[in-house]
PDB file of N, CA and C in Angstrom:
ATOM      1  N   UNK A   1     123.021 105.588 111.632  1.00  0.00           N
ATOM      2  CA  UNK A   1     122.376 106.434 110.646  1.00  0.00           C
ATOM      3  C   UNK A   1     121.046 106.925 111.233  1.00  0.00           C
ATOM      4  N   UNK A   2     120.842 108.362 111.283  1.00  0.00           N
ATOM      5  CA  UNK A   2     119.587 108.719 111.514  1.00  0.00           C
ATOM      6  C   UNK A   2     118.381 107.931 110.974  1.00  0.00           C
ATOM      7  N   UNK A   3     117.257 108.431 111.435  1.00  0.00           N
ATOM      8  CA  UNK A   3     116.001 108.023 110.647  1.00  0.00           C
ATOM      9  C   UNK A   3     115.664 108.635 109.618  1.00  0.00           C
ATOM     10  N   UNK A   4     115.787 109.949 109.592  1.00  0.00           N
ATOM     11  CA  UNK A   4     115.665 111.131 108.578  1.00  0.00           C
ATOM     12  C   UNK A   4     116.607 110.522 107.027  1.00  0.00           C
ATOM     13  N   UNK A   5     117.680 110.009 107.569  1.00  0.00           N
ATOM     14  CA  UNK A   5     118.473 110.169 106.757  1.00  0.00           C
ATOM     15  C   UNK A   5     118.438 108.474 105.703  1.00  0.00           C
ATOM     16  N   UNK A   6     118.105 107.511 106.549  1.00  0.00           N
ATOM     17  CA  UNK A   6     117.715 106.387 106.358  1.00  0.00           C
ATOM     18  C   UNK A   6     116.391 106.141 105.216  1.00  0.00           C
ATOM     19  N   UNK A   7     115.143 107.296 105.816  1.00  0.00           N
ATOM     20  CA  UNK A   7     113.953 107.652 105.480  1.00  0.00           C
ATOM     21  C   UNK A   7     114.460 108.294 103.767  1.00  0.00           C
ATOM     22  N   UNK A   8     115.466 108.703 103.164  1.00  0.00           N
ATOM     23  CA  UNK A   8     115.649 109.787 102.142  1.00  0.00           C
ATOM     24  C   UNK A   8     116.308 108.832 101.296  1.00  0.00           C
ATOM     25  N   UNK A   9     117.465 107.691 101.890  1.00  0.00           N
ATOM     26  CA  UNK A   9     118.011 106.424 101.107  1.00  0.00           C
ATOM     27  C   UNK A   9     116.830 105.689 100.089  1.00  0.00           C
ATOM     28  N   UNK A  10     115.913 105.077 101.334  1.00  0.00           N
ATOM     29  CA  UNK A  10     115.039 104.390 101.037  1.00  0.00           C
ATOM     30  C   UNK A  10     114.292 104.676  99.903  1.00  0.00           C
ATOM     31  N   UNK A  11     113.696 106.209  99.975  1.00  0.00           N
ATOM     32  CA  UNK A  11     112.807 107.648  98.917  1.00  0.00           C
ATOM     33  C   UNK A  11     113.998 107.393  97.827  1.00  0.00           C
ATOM     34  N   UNK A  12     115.076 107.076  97.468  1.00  0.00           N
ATOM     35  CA  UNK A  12     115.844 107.193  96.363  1.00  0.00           C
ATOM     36  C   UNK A  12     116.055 105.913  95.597  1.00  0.00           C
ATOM     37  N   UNK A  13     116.111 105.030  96.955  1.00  0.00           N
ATOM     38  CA  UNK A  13     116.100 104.072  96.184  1.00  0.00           C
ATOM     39  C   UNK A  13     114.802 103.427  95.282  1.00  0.00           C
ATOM     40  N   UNK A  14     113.754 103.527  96.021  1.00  0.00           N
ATOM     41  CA  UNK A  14     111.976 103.201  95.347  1.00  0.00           C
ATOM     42  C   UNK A  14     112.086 104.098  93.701  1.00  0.00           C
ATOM     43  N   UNK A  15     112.842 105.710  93.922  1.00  0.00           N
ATOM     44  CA  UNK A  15     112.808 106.397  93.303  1.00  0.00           C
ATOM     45  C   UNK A  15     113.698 105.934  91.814  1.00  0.00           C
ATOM     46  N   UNK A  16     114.308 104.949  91.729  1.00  0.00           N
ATOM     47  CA  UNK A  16     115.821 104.499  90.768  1.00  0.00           C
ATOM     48  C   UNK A  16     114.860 103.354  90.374  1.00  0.00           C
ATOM     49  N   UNK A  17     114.081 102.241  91.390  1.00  0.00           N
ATOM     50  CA  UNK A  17     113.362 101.248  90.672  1.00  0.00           C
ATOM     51  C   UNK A  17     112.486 101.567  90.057  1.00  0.00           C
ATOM     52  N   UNK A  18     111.594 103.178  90.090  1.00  0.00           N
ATOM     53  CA  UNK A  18     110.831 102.637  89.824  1.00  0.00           C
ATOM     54  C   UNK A  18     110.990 103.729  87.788  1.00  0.00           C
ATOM     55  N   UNK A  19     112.122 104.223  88.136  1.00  0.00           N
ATOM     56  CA  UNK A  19     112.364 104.521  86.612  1.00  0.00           C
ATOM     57  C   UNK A  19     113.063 103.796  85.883  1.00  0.00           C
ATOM     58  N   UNK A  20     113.756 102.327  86.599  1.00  0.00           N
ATOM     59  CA  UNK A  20     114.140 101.631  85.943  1.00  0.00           C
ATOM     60  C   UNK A  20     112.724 100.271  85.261  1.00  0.00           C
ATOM     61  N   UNK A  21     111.220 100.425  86.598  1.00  0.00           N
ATOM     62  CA  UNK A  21     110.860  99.902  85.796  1.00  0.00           C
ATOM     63  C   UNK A  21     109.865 100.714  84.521  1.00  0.00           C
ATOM     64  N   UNK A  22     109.610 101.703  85.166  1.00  0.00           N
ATOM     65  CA  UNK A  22     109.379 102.992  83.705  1.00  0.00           C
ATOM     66  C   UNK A  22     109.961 102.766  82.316  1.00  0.00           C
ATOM     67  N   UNK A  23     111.343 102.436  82.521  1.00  0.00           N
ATOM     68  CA  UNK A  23     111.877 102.387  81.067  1.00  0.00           C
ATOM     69  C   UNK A  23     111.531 100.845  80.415  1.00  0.00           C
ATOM     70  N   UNK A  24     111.805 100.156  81.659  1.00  0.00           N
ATOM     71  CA  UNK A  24     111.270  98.450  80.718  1.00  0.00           C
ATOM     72  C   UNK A  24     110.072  98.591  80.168  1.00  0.00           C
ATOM     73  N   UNK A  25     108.880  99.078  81.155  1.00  0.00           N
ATOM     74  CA  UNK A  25     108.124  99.124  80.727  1.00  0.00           C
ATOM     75  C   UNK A  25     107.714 100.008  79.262  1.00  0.00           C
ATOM     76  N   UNK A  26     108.291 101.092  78.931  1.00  0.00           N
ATOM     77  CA  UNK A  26     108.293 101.699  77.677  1.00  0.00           C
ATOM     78  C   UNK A  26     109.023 101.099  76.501  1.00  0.00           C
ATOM     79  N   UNK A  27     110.168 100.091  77.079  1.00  0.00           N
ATOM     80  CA  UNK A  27     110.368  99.356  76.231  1.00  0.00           C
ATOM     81  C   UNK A  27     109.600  98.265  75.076  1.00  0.00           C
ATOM     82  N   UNK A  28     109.255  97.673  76.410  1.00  0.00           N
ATOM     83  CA  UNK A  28     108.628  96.298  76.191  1.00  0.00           C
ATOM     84  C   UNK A  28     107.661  96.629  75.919  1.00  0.00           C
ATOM     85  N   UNK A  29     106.630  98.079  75.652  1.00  0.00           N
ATOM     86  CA  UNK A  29     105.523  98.242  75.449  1.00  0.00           C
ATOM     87  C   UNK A  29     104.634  97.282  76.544  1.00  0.00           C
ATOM     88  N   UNK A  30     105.014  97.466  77.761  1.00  0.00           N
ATOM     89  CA  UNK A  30     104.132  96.882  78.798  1.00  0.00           C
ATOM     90  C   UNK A  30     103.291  97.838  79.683  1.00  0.00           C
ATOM     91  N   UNK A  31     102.193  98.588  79.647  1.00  0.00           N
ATOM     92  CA  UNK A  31     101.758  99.845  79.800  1.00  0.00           C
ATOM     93  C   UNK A  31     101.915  99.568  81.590  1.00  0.00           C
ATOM     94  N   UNK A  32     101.418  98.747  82.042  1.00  0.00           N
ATOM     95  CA  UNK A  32     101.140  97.742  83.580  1.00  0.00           C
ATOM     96  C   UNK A  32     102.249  98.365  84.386  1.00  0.00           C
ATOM     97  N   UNK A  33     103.486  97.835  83.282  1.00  0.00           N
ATOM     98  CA  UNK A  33     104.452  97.874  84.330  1.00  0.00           C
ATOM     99  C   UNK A  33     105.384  99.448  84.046  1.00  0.00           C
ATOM    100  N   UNK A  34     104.804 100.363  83.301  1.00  0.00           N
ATOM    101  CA  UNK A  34     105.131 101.455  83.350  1.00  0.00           C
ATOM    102  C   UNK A  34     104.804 101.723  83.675  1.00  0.00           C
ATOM    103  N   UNK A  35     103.407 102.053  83.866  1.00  0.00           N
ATOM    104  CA  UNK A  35     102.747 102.583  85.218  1.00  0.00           C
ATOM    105  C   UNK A  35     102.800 102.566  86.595  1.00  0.00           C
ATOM    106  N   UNK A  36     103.697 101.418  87.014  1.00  0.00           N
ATOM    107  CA  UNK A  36     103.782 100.679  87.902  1.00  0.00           C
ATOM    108  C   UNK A  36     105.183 101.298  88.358  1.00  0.00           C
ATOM    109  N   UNK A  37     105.605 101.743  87.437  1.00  0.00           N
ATOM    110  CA  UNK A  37     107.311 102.163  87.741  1.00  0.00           C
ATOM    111  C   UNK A  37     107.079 104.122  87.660  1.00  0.00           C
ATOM    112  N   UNK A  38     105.938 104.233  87.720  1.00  0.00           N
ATOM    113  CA  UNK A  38     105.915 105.966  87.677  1.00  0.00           C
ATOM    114  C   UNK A  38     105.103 106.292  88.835  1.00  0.00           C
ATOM    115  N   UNK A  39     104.415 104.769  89.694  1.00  0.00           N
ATOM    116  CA  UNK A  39     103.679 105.157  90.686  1.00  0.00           C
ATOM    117  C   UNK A  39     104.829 105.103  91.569  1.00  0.00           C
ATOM    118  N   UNK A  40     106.011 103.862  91.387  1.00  0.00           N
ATOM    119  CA  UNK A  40     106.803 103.507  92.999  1.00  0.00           C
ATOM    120  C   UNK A  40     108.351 104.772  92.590  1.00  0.00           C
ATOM    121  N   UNK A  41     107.999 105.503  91.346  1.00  0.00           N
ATOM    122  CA  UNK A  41     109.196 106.534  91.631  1.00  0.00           C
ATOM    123  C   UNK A  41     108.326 107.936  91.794  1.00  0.00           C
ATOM    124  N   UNK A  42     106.821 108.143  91.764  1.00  0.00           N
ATOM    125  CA  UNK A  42     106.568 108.972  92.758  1.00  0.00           C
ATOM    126  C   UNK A  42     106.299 109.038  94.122  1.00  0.00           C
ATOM    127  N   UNK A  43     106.099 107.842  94.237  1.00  0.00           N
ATOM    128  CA  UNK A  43     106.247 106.954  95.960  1.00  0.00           C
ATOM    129  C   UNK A  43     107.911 107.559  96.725  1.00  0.00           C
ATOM    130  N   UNK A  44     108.368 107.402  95.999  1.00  0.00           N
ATOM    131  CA  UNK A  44     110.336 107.184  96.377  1.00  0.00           C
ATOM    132  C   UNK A  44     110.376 108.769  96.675  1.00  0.00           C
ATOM    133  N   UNK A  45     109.786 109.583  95.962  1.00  0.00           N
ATOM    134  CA  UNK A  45     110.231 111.141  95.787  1.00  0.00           C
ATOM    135  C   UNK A  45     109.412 111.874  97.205  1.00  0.00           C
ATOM    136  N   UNK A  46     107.955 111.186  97.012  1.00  0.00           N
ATOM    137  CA  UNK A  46     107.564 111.214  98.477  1.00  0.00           C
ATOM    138  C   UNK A  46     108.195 111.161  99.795  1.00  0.00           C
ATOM    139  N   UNK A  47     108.584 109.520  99.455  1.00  0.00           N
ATOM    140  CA  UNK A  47     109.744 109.279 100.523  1.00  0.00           C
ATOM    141  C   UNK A  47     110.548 109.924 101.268  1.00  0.00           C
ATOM    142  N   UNK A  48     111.308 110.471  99.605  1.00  0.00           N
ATOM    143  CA  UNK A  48     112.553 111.320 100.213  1.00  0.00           C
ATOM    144  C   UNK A  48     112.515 112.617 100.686  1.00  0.00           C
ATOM    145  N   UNK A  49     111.271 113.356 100.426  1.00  0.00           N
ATOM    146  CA  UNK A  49     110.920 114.629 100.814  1.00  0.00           C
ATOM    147  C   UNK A  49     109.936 114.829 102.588  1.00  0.00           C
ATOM    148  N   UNK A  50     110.118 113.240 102.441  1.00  0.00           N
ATOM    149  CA  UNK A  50     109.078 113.370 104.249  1.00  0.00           C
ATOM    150  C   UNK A  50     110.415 112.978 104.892  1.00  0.00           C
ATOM    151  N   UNK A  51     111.749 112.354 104.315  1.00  0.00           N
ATOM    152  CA  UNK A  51     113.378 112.506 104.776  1.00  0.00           C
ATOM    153  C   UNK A  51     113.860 113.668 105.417  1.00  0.00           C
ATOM    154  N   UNK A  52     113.739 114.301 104.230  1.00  0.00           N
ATOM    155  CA  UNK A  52     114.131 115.436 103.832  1.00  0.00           C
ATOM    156  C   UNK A  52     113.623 116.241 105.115  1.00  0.00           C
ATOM    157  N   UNK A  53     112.247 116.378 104.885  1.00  0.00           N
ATOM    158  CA  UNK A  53     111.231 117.645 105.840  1.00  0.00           C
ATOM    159  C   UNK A  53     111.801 116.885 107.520  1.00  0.00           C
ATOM    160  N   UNK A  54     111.970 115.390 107.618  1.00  0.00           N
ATOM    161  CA  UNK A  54     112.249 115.152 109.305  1.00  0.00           C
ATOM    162  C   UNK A  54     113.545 115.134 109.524  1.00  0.00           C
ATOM    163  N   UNK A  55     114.685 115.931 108.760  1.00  0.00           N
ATOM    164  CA  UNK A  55     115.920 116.306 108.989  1.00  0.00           C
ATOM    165  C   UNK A  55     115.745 117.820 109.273  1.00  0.00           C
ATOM    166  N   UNK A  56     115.003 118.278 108.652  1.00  0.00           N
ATOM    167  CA  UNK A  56     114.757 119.591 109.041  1.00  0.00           C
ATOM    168  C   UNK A  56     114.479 120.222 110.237  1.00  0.00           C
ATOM    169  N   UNK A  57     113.384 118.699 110.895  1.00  0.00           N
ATOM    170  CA  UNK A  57     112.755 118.991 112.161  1.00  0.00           C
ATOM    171  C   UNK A  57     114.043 119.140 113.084  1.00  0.00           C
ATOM    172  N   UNK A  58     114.909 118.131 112.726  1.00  0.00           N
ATOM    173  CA  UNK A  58     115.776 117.616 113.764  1.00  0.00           C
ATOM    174  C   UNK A  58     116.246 119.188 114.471  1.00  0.00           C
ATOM    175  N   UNK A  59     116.492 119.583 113.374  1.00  0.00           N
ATOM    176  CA  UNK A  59     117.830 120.881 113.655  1.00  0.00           C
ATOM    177  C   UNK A  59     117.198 121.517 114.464  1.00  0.00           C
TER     178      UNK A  59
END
């Protein structure tokens, strides 16, 4: 598996935890850990777009 492509997994996956912990946290009325889950799924989206941009390079 490329790096690019490895690099965009990773960006999706941060991106799935961290709206899964977004929703607990809106659940549970835990502000901490909603916040916490909207920083590591804009982290993930990051991720996947510096993926994204070094697949681009490749070509």
């Amino acid at each position: 598996m490329k790096p690019s492509t490895k690099e965009q997994a990773k960006g999706k996956m941060h991106e799935v935890q961290g709206k899964v912990k977004e929703g607990v946290g809106k659940t549970t009325q835990t502000t901490s850990m909603e916040n916490q889950g909207r920083a590591e799924k804009i982290a993930g989206k990051v991720q996947k777009n510096v993926g994204k941009a070094e697949k681009d390079l490749e070509k």
